[in-house]
C-alpha atoms as a PDB file:
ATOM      1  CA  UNK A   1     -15.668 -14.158  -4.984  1.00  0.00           C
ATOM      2  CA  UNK A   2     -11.940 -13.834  -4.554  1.00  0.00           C
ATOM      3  CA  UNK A   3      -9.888 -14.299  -1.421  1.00  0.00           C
ATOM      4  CA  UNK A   4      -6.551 -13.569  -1.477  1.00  0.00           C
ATOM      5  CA  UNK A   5      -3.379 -11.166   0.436  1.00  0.00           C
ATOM      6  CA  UNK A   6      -4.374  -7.184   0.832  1.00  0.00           C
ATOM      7  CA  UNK A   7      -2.567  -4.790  -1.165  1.00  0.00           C
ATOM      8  CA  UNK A   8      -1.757  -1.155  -0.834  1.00  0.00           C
ATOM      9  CA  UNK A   9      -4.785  -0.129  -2.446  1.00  0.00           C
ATOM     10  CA  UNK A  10      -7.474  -1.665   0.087  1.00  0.00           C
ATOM     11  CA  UNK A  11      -5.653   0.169   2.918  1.00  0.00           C
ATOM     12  CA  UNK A  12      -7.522   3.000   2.800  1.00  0.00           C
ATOM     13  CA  UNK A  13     -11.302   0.647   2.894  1.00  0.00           C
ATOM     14  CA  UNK A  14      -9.281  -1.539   5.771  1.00  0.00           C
ATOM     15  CA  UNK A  15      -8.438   1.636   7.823  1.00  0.00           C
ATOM     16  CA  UNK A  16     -12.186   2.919   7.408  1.00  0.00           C
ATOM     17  CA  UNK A  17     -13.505  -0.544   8.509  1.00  0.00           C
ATOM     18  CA  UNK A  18     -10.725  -1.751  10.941  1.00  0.00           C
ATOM     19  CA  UNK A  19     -10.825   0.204  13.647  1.00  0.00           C
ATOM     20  CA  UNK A  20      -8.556  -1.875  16.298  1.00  0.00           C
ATOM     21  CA  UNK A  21      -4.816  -0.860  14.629  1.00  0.00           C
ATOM     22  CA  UNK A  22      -2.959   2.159  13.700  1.00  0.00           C
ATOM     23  CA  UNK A  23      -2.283   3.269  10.070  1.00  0.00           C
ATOM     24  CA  UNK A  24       1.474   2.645  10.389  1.00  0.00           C
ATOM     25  CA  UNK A  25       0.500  -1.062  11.897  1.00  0.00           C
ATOM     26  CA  UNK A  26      -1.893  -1.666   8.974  1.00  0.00           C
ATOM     27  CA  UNK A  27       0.522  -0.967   6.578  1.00  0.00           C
ATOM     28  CA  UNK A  28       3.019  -3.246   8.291  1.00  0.00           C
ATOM     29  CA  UNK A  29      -0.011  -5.764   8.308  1.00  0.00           C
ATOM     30  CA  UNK A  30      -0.835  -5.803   4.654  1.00  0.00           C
ATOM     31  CA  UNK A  31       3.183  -5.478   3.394  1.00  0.00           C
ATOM     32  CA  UNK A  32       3.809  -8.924   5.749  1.00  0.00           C
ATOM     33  CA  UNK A  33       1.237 -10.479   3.832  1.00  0.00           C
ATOM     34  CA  UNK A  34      -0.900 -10.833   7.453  1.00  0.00           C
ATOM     35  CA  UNK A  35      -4.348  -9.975   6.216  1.00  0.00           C
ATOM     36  CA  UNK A  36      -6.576 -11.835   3.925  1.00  0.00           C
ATOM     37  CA  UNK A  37      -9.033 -10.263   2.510  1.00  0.00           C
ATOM     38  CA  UNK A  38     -12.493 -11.224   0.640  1.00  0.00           C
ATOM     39  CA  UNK A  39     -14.187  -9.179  -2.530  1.00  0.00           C
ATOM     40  CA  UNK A  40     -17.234  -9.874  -4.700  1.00  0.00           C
ATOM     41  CA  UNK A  41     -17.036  -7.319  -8.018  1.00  0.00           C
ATOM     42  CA  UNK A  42     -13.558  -5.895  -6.865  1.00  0.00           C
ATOM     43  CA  UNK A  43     -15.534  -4.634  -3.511  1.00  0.00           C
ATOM     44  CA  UNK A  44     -13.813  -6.006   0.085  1.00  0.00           C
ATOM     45  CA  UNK A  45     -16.452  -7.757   2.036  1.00  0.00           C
ATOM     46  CA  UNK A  46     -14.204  -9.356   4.847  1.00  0.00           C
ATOM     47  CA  UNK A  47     -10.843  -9.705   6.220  1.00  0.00           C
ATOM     48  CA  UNK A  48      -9.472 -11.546   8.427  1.00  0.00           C
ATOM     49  CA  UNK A  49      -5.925 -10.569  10.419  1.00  0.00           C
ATOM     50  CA  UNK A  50      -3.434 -12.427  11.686  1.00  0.00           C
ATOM     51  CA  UNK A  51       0.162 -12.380  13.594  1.00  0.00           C
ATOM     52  CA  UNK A  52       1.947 -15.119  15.441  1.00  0.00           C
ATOM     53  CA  UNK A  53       1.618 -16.479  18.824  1.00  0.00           C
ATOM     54  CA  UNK A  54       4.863 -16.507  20.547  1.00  0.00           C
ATOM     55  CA  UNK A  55       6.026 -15.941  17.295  1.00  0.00           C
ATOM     56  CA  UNK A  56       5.573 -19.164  15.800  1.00  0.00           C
ATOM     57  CA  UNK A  57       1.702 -20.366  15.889  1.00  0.00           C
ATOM     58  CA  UNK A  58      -0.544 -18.594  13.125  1.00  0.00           C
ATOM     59  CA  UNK A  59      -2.945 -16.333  15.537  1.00  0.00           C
ATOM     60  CA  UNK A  60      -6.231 -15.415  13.725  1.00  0.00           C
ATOM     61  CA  UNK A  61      -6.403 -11.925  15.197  1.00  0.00           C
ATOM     62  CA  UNK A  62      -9.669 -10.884  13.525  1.00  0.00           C
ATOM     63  CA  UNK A  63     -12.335 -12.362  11.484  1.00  0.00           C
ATOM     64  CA  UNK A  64     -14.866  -9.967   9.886  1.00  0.00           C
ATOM     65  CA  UNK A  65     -17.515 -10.043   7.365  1.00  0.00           C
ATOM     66  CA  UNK A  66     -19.626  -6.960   5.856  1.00  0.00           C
ATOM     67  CA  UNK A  67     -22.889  -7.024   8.337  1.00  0.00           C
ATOM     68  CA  UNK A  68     -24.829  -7.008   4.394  1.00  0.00           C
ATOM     69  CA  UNK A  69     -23.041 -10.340   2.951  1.00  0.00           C
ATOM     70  CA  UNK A  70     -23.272 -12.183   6.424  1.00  0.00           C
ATOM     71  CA  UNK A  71     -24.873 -15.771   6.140  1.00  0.00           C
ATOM     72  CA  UNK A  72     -23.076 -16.656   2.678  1.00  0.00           C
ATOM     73  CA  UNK A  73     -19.934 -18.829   4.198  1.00  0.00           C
ATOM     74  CA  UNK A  74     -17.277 -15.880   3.284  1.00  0.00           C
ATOM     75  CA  UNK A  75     -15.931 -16.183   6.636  1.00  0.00           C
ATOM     76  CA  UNK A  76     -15.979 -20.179   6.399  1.00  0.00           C
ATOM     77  CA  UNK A  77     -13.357 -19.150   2.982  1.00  0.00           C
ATOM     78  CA  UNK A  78     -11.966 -16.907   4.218  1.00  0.00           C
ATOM     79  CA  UNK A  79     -10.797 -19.244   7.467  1.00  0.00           C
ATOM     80  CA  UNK A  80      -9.946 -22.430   4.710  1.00  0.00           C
ATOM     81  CA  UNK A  81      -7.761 -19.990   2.688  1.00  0.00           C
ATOM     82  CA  UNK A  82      -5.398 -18.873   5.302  1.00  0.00           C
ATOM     83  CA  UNK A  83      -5.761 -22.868   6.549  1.00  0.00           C
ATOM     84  CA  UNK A  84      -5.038 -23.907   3.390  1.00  0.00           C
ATOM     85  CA  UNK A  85      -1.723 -21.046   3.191  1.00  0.00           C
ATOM     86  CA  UNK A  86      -0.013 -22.165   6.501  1.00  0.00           C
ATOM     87  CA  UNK A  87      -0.026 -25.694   5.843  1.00  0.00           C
ATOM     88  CA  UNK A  88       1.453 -24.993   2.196  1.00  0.00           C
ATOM     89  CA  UNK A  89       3.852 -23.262   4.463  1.00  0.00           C
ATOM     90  CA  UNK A  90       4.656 -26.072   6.979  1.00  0.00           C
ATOM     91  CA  UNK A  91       2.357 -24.978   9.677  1.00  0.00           C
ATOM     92  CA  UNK A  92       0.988 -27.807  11.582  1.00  0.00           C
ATOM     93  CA  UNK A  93      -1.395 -26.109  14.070  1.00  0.00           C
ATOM     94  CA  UNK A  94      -3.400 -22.512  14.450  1.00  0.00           C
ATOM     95  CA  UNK A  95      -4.903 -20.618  17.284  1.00  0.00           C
ATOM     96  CA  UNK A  96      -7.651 -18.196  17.654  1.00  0.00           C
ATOM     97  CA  UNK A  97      -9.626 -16.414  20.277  1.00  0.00           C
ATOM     98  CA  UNK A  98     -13.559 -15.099  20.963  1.00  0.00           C
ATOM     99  CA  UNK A  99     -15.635 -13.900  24.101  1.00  0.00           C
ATOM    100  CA  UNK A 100     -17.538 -16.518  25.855  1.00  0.00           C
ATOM    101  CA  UNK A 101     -20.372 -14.684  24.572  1.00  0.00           C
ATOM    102  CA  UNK A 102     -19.624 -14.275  20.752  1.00  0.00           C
ATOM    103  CA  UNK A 103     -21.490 -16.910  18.150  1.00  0.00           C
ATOM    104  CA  UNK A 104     -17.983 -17.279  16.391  1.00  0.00           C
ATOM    105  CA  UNK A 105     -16.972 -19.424  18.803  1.00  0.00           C
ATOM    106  CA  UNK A 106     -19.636 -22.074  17.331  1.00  0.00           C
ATOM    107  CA  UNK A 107     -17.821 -21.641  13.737  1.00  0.00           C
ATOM    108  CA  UNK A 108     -14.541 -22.063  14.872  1.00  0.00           C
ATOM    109  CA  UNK A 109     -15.881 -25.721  16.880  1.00  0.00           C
ATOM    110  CA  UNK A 110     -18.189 -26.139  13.415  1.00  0.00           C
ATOM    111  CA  UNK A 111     -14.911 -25.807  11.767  1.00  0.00           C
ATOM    112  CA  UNK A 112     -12.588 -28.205  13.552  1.00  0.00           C
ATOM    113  CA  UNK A 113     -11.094 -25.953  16.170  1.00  0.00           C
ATOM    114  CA  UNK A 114     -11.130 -27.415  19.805  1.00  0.00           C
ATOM    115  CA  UNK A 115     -10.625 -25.693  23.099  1.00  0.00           C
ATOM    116  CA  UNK A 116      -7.496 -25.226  24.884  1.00  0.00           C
ATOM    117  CA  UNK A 117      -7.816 -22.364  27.382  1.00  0.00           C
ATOM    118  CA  UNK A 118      -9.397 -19.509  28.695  1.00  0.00           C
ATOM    119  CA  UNK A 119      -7.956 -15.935  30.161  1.00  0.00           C
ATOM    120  CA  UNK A 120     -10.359 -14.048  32.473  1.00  0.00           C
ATOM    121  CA  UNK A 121     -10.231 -10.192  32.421  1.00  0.00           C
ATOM    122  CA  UNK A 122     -12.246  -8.270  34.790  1.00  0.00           C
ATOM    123  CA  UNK A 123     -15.637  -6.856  33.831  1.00  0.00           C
ATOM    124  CA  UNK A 124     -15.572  -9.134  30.457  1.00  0.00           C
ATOM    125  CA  UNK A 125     -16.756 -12.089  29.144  1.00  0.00           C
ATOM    126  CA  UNK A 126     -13.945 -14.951  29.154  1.00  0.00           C
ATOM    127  CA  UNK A 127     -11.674 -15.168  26.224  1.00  0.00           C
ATOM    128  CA  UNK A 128     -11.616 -18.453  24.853  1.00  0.00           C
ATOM    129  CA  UNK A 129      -8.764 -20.254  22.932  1.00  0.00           C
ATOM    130  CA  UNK A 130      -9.224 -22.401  20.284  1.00  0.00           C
ATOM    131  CA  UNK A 131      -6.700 -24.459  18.490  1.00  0.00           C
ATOM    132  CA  UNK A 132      -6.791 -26.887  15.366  1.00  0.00           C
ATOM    133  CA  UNK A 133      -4.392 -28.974  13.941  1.00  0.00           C
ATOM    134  CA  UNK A 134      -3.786 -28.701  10.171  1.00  0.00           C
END
């Protein structure tokens, strides 16, 4: 497997499969180097998108996996290599967010992340924040 930046050419697979931004944001996305992306035999099998919590904290946006290579620790990777880039980069925490009712949220604890907030929408599950220090 390799895990590293999207380029130009997986835009078109990301816009088929990402359905939460605009063409014009993707673009922005993959030329600021804010999506990492996972392939096995040059095909993408997971992403995962971030941006910047009051501009500063590393915000894991989205992580995603290919329902067909779920259960093989690509999203485990995926989350060490963008770890593994911030703190190269001087980063010393990062924050991320699920619904109460999501299993990621038992990754993320799996992984080292810890609790530290909540925001409650009407008609949703809660969000909950999760932080871990690098």
């Amino acid at each position: 497997m390799n895990i590293g930046y999207a380029f130009s050419d997986d835009f078109d697979t990301l816009q088929a499969l990402d359905h939460h931004l605009s063409a014009d944001r993707l673009v922005r996305k993959i030329t600021q180097k804010e999506i990492i992306v996972a392939k096995i035999d040059h095909e993408l099998v997971g992403w995962l998108r971030f941006g910047y919590f009051w501009d500063n904290i590393p915000f894991m946006n989205l992580l995603f996996v290919l329902e067909s290579h779920r259960g093989q620790g690509i999203a485990t990777q995926l989350i060490a290599h963008w770890e593994e880039t911030l703190r190269a980069q001087r980063y010393d925490q990062v924050l991320t967010s699920t619904l109460a009712d999501e299993t990621a949220q038992h990754l993320y604890r799996k992984l080292g992340y810890t609790d530290c907030g909540a925001l409650f929408l009407p008609a949703e599950a809660a969000e909950i924040f999760l932080r871990k220090q690098l």
